[in-house]
Protein backbone atom coordinates (compact mmCIF):
# COMPACT_ATOMS: atom_id res chain seq x y z
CA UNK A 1 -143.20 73.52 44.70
CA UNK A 2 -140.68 73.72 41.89
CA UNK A 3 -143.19 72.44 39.55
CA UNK A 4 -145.76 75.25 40.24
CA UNK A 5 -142.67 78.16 39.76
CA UNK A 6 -142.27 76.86 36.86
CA UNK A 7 -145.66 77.11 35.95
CA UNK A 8 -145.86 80.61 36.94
CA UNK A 9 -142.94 81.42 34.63
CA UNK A 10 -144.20 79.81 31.89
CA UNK A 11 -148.19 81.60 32.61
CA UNK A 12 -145.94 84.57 33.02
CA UNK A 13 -143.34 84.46 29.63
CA UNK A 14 -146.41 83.39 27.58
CA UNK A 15 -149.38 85.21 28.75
CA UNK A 16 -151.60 82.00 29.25
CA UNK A 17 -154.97 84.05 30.29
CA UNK A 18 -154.55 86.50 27.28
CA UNK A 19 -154.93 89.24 29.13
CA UNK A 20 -151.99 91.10 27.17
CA UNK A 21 -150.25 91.41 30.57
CA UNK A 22 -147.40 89.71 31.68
CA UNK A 23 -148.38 88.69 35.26
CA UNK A 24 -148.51 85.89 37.54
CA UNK A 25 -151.87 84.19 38.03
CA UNK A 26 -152.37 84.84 41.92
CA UNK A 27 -155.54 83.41 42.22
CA UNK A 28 -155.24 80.21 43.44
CA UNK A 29 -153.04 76.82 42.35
CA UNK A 30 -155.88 75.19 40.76
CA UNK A 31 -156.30 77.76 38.17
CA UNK A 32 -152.75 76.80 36.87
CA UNK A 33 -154.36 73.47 35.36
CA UNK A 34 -158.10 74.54 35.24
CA UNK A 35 -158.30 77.92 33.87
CA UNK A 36 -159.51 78.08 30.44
CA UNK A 37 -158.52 79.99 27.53
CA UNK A 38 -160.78 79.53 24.73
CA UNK A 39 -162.64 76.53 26.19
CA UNK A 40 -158.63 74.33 26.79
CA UNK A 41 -157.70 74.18 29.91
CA UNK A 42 -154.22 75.24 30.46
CA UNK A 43 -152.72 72.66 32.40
CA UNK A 44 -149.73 74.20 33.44
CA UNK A 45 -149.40 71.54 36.44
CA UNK A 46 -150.23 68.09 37.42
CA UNK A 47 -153.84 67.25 38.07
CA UNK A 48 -153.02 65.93 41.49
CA UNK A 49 -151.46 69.06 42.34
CA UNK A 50 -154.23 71.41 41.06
CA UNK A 51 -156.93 68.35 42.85
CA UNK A 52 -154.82 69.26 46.17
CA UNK A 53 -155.52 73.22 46.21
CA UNK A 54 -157.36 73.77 49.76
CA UNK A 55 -158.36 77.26 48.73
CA UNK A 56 -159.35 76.72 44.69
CA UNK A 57 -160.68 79.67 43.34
CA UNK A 58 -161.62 78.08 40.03
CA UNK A 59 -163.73 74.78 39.87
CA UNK A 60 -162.18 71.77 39.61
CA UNK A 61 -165.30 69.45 39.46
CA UNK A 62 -164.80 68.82 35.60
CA UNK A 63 -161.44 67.77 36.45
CA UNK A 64 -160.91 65.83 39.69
CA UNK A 65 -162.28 65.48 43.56
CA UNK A 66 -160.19 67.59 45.59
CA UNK A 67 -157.63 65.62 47.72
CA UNK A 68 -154.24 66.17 49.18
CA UNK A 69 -151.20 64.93 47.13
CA UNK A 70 -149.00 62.45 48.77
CA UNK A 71 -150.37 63.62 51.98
CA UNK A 72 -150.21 67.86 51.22
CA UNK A 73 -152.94 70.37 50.38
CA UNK A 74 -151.54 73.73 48.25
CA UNK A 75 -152.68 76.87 48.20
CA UNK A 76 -152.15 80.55 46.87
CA UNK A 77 -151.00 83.08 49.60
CA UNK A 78 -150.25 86.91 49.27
CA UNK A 79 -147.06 88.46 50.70
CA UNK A 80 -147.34 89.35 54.35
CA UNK A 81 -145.83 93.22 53.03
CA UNK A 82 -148.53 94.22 50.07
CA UNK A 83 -151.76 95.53 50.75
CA UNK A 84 -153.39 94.09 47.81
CA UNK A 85 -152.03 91.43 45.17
CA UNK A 86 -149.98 92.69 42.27
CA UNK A 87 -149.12 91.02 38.73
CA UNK A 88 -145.17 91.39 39.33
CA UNK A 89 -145.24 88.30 42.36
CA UNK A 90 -146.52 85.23 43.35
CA UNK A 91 -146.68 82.88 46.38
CA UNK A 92 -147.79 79.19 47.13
CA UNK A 93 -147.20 77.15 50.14
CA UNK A 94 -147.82 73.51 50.73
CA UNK A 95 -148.62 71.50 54.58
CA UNK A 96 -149.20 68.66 55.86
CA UNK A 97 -153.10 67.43 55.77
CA UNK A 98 -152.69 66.31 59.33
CA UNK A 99 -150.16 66.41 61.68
CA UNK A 100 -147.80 63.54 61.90
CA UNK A 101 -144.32 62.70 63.87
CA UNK A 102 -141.85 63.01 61.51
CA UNK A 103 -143.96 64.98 59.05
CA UNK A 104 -141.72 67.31 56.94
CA UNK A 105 -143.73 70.32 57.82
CA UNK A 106 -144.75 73.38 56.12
CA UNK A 107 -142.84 74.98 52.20
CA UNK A 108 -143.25 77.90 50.71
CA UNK A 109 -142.15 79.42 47.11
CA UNK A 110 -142.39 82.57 45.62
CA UNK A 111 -140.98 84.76 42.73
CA UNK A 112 -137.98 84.08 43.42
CA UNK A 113 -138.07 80.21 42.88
CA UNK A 114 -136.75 79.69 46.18
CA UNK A 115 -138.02 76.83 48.81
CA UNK A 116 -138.56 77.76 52.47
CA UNK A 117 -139.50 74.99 54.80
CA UNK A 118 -140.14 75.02 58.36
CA UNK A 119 -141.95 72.88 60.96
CA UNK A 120 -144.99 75.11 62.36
CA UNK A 121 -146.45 72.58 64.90
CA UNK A 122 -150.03 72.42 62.80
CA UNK A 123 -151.35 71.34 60.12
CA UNK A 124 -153.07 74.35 58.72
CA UNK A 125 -150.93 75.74 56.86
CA UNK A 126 -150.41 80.27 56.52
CA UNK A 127 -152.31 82.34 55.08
CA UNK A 128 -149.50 85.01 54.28
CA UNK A 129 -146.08 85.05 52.70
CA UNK A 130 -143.30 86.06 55.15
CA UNK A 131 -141.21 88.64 54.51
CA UNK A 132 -137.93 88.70 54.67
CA UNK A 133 -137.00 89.52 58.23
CA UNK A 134 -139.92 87.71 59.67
CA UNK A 135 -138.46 84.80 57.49
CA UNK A 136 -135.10 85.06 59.29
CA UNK A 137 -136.74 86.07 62.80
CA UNK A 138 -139.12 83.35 62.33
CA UNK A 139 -136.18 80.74 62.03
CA UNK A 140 -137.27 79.53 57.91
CA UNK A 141 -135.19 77.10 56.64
CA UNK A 142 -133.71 77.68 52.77
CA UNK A 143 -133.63 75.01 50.66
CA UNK A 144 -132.21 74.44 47.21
């Protein structure tokens, strides 16, 4: 989860898509590795975590087969609170690809580079980023 945050920062900082913006790409993980500027492929990320985005906007068939890493799919997720997805954040969660005793459930990461776990009972992962107060309503644990 780190690794992607730090991807976004660096997509971010350095304009990867040179779209003379500085903004997040919100799209999907995938396009963190696959997207292409001038025919390159940015690889911001590891294959195997670009291979493991459930949702992948961009086409990863030149690249790999799509397949959980180490047992997690990833995907791109809006904030619960905006109506439509703006340059200024970003949001990525990873789960489980089935559910398993012991499993270490469901993470989130966002703008601010923080990592929220918590054990949801499923293995299909959310389709929104919390806010805040659901975040502390909803019991989400912080990690460091």
């Amino acid at each position: 989860m780190k690794t992607i945050a730090t991807a976004q920062a660096d997509f971010r900082a350095n304009d990867r898509d040179w779209n003379h913006e500085n903004d997040y790409w919100r799209a999907d993980v995938a396009g963190l590795y696959a997207l292409e500027v001038q025919g390159v492929a940015i690889q911001l990320i590891e294959l195997s975590v670009a291979a493991a985005d459930q949702r992948p906007s961009i086409s990863m068939e030149r690249h790999a087969i799509q397949s959980p890493k180490a047992g997690f799919w990833y995907r791109a997720i809006p904030h619960a609170d905006e109506a439509q997805r703006g340059p200024d954040r970003f949001a990525a969660s990873s789960f489980p690809d089935m559910l398993r005793e012991g499993q270490l459930g469901t993470y989130l990461i966002s703008e601010d580079n923080v990592i929220h776990r918590k054990l949801l009972g499923h293995a299909r992962g959310i389709d929104a980023h919390p806010t805040k107060e659901q975040m502390k309503s909803e019991n989400w644990e912080t990690l460091d």
